[in-house]
Protein backbone atom coordinates (compact mmCIF):
# COMPACT_ATOMS: atom_id res chain seq x y z
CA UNK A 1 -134.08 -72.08 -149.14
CA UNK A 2 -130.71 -71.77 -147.20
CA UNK A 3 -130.72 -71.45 -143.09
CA UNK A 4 -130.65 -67.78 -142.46
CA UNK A 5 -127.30 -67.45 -140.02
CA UNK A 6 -126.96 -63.82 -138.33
CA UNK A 7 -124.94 -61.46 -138.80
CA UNK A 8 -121.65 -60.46 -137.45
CA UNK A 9 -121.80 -57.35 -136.24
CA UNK A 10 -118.24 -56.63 -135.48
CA UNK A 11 -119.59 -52.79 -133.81
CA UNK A 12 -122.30 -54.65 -131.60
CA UNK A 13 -119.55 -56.39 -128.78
CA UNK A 14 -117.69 -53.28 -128.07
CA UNK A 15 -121.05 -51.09 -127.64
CA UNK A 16 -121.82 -51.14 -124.09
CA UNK A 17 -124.04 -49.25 -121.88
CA UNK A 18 -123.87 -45.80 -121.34
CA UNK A 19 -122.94 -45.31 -117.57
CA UNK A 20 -125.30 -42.98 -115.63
CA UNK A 21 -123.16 -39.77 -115.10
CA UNK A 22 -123.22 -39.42 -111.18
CA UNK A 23 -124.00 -35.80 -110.31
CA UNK A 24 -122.39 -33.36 -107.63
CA UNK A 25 -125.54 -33.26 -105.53
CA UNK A 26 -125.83 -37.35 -105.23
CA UNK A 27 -122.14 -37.27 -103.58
CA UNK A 28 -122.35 -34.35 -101.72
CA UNK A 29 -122.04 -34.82 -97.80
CA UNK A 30 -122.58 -31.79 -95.98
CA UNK A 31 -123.81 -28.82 -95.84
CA UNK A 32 -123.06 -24.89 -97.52
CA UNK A 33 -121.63 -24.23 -93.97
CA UNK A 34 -119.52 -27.17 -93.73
CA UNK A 35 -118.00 -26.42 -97.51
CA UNK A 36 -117.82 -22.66 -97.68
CA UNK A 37 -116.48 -20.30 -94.85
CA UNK A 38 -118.14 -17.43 -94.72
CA UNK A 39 -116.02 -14.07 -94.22
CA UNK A 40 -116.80 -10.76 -93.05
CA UNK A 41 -115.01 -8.80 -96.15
CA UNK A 42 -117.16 -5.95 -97.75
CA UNK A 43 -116.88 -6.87 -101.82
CA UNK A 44 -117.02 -3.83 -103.71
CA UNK A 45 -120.01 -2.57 -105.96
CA UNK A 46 -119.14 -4.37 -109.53
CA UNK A 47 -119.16 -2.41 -112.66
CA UNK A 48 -122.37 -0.06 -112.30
CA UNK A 49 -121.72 2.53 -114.92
């Protein structure tokens, strides 16, 4: 019976981890005052038919 060898996977090397996709909340500093200004403008009433 012949010495099993492994197999070359040539797919295997170039596969790596899949990086953790950082999200806005982790990295936001601050808060909804320090972002957004808030103005005094009256918006109008939308598109009530």
């Amino acid at each position: 019976m012949p010495s099993s060898q492994p197999i070359d996977i040539p797919d295997a090397k170039k596969r790596g981890r899949k990086k953790k996709r950082c999200r806005a909340t982790d990295s936001f500093s601050g808060r909804f005052e320090d972002v957004y200004q808030l103005q005094e403008d009256v918006l109008g009433e939308g598109a009530h038919a």
